[in-house]
N, C-alpha and C. Protein backbone atom coordinates (compact mmCIF):
# COMPACT_ATOMS: atom_id res chain seq x y z
N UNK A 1 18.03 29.17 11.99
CA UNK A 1 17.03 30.06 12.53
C UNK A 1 15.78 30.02 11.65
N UNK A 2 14.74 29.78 12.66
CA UNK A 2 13.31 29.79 11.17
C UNK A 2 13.15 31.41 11.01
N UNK A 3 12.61 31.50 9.86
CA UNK A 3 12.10 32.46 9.46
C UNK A 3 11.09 32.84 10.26
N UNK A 4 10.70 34.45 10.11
CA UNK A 4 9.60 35.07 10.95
C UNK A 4 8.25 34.89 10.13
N UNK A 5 6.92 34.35 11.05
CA UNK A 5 5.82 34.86 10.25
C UNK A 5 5.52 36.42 9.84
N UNK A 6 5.05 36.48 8.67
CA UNK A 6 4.98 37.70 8.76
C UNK A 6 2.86 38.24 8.45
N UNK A 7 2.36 36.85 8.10
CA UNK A 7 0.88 36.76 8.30
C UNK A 7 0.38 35.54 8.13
N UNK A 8 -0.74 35.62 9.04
CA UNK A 8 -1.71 34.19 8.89
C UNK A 8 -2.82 34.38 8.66
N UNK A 9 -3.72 33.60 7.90
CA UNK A 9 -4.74 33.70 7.44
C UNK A 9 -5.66 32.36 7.49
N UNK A 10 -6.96 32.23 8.11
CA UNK A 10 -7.84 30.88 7.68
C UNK A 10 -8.35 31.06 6.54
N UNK A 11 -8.60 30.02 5.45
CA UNK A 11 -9.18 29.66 5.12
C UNK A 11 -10.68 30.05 4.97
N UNK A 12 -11.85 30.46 4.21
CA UNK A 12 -12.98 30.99 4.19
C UNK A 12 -13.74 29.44 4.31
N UNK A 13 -13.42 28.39 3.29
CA UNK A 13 -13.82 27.76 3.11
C UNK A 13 -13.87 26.20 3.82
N UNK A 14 -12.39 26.36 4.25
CA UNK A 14 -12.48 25.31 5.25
C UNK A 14 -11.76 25.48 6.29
N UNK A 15 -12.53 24.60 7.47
CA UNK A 15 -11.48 25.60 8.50
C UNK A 15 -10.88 25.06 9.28
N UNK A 16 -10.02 23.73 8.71
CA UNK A 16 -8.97 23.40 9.37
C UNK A 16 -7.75 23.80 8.38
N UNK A 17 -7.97 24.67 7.40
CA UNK A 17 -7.06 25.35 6.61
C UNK A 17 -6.59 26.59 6.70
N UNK A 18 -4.94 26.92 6.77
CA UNK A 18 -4.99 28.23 6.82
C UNK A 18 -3.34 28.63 6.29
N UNK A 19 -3.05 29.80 6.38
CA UNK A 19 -1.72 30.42 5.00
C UNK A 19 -1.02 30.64 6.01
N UNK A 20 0.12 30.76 6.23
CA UNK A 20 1.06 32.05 6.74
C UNK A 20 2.37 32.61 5.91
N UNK A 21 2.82 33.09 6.00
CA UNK A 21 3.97 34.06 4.89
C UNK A 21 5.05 34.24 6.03
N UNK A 22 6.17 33.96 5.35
CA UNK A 22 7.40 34.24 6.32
C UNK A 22 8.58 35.17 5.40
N UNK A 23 9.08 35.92 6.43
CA UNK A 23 9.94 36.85 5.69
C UNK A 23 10.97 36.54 4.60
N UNK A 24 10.87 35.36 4.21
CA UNK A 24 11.95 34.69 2.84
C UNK A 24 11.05 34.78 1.39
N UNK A 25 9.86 35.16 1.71
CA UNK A 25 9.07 35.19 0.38
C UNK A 25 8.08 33.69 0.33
N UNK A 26 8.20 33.33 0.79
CA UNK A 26 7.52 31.92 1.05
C UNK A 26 6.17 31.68 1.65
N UNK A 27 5.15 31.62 1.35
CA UNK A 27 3.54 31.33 1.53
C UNK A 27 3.53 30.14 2.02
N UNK A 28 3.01 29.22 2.83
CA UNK A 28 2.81 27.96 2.98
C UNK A 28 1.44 28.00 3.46
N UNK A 29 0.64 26.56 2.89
CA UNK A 29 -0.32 26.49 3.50
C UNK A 29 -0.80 25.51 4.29
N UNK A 30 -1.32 25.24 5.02
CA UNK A 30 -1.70 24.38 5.95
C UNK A 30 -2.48 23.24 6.63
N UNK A 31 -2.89 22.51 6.54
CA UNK A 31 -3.98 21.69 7.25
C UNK A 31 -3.34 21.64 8.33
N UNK A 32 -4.53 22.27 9.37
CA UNK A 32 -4.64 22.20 11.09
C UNK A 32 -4.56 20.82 11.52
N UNK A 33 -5.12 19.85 10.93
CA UNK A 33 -5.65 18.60 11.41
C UNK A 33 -4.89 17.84 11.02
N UNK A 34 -3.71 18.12 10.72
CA UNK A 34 -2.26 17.13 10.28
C UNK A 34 -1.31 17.81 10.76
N UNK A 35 -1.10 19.04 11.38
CA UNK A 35 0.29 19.41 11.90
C UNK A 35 1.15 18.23 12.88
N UNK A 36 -0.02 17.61 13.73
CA UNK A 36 0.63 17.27 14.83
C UNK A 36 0.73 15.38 14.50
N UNK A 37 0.30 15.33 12.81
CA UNK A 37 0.67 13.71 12.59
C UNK A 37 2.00 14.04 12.28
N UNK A 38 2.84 12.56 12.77
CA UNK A 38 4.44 12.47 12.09
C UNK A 38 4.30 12.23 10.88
N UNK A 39 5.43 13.04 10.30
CA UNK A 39 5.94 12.37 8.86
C UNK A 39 7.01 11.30 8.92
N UNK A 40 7.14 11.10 7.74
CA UNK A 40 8.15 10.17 7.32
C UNK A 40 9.13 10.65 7.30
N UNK A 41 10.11 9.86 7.83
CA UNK A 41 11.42 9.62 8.02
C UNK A 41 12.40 10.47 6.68
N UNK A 42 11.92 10.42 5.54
CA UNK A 42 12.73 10.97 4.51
C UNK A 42 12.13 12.81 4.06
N UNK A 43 10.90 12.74 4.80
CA UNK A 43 10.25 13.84 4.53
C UNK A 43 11.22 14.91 5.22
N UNK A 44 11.24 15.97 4.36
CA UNK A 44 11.83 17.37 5.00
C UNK A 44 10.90 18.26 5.06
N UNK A 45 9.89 18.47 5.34
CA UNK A 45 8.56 19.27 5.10
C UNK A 45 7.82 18.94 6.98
N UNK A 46 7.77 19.69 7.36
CA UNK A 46 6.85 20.07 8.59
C UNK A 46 5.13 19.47 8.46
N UNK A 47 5.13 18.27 9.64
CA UNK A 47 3.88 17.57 9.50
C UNK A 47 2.33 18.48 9.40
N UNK A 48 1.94 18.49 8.24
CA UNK A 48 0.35 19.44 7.81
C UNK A 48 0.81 20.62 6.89
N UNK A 49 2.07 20.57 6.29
CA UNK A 49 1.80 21.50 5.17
C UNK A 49 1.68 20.58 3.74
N UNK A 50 0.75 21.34 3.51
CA UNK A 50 0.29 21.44 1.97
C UNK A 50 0.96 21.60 0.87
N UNK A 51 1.68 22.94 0.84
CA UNK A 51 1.72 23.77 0.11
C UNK A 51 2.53 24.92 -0.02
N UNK A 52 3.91 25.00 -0.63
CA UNK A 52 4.53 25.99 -0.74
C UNK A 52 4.22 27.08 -1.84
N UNK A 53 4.01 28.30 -1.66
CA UNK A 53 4.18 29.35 -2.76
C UNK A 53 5.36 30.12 -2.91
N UNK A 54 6.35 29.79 -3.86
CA UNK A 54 7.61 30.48 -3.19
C UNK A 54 7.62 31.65 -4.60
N UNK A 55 6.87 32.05 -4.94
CA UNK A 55 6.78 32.84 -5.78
C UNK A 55 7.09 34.64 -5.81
N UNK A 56 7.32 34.78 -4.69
CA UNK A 56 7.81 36.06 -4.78
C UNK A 56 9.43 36.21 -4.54
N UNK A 57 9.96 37.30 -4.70
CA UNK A 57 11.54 37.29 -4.26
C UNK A 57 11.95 37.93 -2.99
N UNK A 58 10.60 38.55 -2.43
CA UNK A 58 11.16 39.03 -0.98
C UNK A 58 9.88 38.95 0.05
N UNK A 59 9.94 39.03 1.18
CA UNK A 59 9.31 38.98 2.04
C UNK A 59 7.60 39.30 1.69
N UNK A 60 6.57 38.22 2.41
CA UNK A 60 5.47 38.34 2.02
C UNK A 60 4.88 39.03 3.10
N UNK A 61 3.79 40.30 2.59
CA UNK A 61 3.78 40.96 3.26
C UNK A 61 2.49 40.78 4.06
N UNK A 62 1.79 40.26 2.97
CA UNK A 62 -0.14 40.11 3.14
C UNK A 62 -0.69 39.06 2.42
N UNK A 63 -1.62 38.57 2.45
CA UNK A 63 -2.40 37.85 1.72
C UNK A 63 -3.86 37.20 1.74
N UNK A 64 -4.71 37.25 0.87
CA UNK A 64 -6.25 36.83 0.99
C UNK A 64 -6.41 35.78 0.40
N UNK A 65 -7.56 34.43 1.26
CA UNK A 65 -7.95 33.66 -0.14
C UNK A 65 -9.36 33.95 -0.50
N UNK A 66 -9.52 33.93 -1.72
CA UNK A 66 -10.70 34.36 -2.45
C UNK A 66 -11.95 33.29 -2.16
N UNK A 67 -12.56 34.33 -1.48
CA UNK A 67 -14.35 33.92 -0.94
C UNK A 67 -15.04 33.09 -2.26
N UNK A 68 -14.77 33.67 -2.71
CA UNK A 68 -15.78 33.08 -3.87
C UNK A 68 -15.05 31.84 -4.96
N UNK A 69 -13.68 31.69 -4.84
CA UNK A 69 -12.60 30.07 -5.34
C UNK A 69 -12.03 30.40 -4.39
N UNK A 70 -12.36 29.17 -3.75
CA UNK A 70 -12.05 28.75 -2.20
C UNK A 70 -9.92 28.38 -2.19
N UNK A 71 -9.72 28.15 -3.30
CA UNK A 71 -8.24 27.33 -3.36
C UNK A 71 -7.23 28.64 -4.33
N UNK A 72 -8.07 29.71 -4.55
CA UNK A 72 -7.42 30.75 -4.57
C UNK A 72 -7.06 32.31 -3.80
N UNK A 73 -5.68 32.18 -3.93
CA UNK A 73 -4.96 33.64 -3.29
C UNK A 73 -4.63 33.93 -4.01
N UNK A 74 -4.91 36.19 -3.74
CA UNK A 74 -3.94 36.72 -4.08
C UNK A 74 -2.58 37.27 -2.49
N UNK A 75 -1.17 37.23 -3.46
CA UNK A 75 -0.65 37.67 -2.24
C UNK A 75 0.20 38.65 -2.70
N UNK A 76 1.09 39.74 -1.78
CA UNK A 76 1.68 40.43 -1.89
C UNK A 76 2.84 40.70 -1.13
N UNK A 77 3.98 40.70 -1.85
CA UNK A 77 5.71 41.31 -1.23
C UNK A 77 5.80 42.43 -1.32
N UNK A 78 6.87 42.53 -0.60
CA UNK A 78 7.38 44.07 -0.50
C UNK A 78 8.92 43.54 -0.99
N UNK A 79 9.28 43.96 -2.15
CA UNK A 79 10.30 43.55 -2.68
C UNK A 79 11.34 45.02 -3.00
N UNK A 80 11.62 45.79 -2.06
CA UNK A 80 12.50 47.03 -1.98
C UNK A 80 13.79 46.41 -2.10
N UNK A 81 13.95 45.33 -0.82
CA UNK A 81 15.41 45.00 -0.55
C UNK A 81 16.25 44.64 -1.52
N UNK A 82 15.38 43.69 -2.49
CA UNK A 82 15.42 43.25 -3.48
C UNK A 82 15.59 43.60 -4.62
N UNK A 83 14.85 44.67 -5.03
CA UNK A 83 14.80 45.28 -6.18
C UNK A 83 14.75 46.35 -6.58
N UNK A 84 15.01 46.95 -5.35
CA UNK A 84 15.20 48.34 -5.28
C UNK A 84 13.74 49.25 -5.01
N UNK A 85 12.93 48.66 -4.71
CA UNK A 85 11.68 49.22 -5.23
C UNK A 85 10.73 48.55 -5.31
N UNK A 86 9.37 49.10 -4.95
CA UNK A 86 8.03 48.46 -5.38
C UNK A 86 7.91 47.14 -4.96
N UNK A 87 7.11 46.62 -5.14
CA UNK A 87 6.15 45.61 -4.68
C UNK A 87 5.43 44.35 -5.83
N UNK A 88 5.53 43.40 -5.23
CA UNK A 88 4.53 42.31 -6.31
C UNK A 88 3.53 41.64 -5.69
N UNK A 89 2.43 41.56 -6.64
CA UNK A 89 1.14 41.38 -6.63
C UNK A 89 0.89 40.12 -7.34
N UNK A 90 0.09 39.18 -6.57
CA UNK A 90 0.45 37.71 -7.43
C UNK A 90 -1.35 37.36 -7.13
N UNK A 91 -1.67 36.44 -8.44
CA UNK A 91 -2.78 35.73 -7.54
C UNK A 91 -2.36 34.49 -8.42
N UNK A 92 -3.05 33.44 -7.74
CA UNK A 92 -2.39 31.98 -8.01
C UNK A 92 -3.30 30.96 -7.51
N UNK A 93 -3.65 30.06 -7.76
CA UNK A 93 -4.36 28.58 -6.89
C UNK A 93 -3.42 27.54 -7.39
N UNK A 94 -3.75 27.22 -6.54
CA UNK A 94 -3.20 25.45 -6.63
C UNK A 94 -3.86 24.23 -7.09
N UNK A 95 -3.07 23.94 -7.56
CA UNK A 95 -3.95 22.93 -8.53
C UNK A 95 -4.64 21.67 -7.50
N UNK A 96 -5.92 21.53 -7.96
CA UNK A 96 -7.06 20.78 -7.20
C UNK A 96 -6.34 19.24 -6.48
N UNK A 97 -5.18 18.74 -7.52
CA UNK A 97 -4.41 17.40 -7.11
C UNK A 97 -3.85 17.00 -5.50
N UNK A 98 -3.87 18.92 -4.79
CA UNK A 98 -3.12 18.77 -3.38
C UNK A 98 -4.34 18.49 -2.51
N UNK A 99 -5.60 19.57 -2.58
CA UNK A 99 -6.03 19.22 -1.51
C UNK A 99 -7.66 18.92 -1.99
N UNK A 100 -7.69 17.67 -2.74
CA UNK A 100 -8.50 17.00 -3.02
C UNK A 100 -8.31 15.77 -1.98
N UNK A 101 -9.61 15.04 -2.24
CA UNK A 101 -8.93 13.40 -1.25
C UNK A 101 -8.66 12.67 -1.80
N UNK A 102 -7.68 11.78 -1.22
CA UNK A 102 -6.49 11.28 -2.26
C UNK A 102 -7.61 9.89 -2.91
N UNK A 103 -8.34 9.42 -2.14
CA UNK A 103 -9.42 8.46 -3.14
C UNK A 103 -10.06 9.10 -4.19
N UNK A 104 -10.14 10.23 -4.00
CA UNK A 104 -11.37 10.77 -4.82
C UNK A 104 -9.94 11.61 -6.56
N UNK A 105 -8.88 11.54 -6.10
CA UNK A 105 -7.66 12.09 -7.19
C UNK A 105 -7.63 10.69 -7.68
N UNK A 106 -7.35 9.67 -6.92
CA UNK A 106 -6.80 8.47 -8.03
C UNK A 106 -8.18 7.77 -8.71
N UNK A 107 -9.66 8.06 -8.27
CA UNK A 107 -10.44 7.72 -9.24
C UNK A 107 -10.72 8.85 -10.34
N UNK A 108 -10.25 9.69 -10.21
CA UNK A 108 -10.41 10.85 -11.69
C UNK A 108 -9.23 10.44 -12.25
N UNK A 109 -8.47 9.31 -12.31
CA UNK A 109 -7.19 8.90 -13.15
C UNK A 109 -7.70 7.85 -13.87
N UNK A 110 -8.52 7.08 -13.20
CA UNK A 110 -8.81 5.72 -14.07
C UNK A 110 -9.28 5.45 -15.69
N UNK A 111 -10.52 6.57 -15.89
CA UNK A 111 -11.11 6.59 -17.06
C UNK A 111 -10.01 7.87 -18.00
N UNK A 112 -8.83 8.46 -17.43
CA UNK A 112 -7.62 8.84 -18.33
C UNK A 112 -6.77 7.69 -18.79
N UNK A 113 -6.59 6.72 -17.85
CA UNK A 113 -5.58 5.92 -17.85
C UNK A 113 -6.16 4.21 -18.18
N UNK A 114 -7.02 4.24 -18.24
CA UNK A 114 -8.05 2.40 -18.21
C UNK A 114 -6.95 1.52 -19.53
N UNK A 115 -6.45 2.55 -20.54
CA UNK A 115 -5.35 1.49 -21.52
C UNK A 115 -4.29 1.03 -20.68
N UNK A 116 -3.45 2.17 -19.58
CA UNK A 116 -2.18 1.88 -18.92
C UNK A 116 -3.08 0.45 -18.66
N UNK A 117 -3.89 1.15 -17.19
CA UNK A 117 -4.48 -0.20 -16.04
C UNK A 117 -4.56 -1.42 -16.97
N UNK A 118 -5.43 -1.36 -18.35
CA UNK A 118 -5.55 -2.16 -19.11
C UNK A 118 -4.17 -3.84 -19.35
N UNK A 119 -3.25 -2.39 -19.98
CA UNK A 119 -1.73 -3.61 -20.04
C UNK A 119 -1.05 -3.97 -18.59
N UNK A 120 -1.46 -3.14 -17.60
CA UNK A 120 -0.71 -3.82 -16.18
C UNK A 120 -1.68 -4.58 -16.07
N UNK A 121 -3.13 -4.42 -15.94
CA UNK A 121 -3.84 -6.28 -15.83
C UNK A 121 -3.24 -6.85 -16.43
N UNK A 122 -3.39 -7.02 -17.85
CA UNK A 122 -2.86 -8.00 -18.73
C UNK A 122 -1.41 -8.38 -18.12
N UNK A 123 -0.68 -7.69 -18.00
CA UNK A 123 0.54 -8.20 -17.88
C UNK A 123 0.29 -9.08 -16.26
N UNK A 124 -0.17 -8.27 -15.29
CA UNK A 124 0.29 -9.00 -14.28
C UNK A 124 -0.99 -10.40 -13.79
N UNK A 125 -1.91 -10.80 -14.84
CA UNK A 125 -2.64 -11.41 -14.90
C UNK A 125 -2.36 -12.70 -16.12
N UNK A 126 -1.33 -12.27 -17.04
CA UNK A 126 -1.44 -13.34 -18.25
C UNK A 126 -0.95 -14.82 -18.15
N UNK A 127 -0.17 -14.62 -16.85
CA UNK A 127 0.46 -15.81 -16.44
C UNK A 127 -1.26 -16.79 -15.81
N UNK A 128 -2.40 -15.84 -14.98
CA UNK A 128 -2.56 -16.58 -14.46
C UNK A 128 -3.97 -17.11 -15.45
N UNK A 129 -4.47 -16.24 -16.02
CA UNK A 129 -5.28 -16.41 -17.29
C UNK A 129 -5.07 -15.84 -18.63
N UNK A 130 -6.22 -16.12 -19.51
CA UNK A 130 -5.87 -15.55 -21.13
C UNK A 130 -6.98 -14.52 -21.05
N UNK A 131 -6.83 -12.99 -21.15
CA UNK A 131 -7.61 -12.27 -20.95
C UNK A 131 -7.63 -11.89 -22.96
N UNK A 132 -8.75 -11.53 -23.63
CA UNK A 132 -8.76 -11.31 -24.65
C UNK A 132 -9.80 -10.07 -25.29
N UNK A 133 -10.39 -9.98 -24.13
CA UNK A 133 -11.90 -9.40 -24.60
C UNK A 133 -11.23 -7.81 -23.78
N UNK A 134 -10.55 -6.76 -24.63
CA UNK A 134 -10.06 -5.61 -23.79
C UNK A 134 -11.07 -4.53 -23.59
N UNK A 135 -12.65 -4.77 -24.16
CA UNK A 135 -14.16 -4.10 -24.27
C UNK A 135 -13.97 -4.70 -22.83
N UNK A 136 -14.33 -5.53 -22.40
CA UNK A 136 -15.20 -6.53 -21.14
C UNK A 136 -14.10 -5.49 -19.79
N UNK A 137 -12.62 -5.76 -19.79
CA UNK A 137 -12.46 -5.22 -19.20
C UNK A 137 -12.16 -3.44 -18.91
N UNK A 138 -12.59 -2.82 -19.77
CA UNK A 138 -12.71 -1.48 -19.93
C UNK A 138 -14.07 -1.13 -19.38
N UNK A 139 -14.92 -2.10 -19.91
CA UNK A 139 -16.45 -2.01 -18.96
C UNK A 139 -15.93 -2.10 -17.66
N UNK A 140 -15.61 -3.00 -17.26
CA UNK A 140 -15.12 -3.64 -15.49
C UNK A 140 -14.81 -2.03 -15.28
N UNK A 141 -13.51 -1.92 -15.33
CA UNK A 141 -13.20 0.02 -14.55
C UNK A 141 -14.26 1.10 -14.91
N UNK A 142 -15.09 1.03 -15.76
CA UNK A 142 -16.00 1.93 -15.74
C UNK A 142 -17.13 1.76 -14.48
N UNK A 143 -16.93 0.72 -14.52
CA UNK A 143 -18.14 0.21 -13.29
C UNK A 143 -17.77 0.42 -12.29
N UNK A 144 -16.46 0.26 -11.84
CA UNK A 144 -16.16 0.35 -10.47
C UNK A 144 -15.92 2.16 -10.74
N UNK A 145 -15.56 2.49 -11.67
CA UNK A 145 -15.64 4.41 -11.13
C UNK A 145 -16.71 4.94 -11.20
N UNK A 146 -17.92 4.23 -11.74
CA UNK A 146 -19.40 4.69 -11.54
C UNK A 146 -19.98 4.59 -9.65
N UNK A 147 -19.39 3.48 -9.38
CA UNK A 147 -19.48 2.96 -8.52
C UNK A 147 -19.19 4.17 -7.30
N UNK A 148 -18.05 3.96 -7.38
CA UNK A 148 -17.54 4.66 -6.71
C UNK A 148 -17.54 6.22 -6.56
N UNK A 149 -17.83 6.59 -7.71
CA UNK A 149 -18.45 7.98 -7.39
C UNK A 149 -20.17 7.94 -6.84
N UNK A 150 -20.51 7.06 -7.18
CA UNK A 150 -22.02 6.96 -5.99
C UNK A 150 -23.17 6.85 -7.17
N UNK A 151 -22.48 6.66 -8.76
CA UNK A 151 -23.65 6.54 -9.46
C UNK A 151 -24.29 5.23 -10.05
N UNK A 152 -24.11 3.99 -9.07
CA UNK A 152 -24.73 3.15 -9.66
C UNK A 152 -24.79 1.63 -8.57
């Protein structure tokens, strides 16, 4: 049996985005514009969610995302059943990695990571040349993430 919604909410900021809360304590959030793509075969997750908040212990009762940080909520349970009592009050965002674009996440990795990229060139290149100069190609990925962010 699915769980009941118990609220939905858009998004301020974008608006094929939006929350709903179901009576297990569970927040999920949404992209409109992917519900109705298939997932994969191994996926157990419902095509266009984002984002679970399973952070409370009982039923979510309400919740806002904040006008002014677009990728933050606060939300609120009613945790009686649970705990005899009272209520919890959460605020939380999600970290920028979910609903960033996925080109624009794996070029904020490059200039963290240009030593990894560095030894997988080397390695998967040494057979076919002698790379030596590890300046020359550390320039190369800087260029293409200049690039690619639109500055050059």
């Amino acid at each position: 049996m699915l769980d009941q919604e118990t609220w939905v909410e858009w998004s301020p900021d974008k608006s094929s985005i939006f929350g709903s809360s179901t009576e297990d304590g569970v927040l999920n959030i949404w992209d409109h514009n992917k519900v109705g793509e298939r997932s994969g075969p191994a996926s157990k997750f419902a095509p266009g969610l984002l984002f679970r908040h399973s952070g409370h212990r009982d039923k979510v009762v309400d919740f806002h995302w904040n006008s002014h940080d677009p990728w933050t909520i606060v939300s609120v349970s009613d945790d009686r059943e649970s705990t005899g009592g009272g209520g919890t009050l959460q605020i939380w965002r999600m970290i920028d990695l979910i609903h960033r674009p996925q080109e624009e996440v794996l070029l904020s990795f490059i200039p963290r990571f240009s030593s990894h990229l560095w030894k997988a060139l080397v390695l998967k290149t040494k057979q076919d040349m002698d790379i030596q100069d590890r300046e020359l190609v550390n320039d190369w990925l800087m260029i293409i993430v200049y690039k690619e962010r639109g500055f050059g």
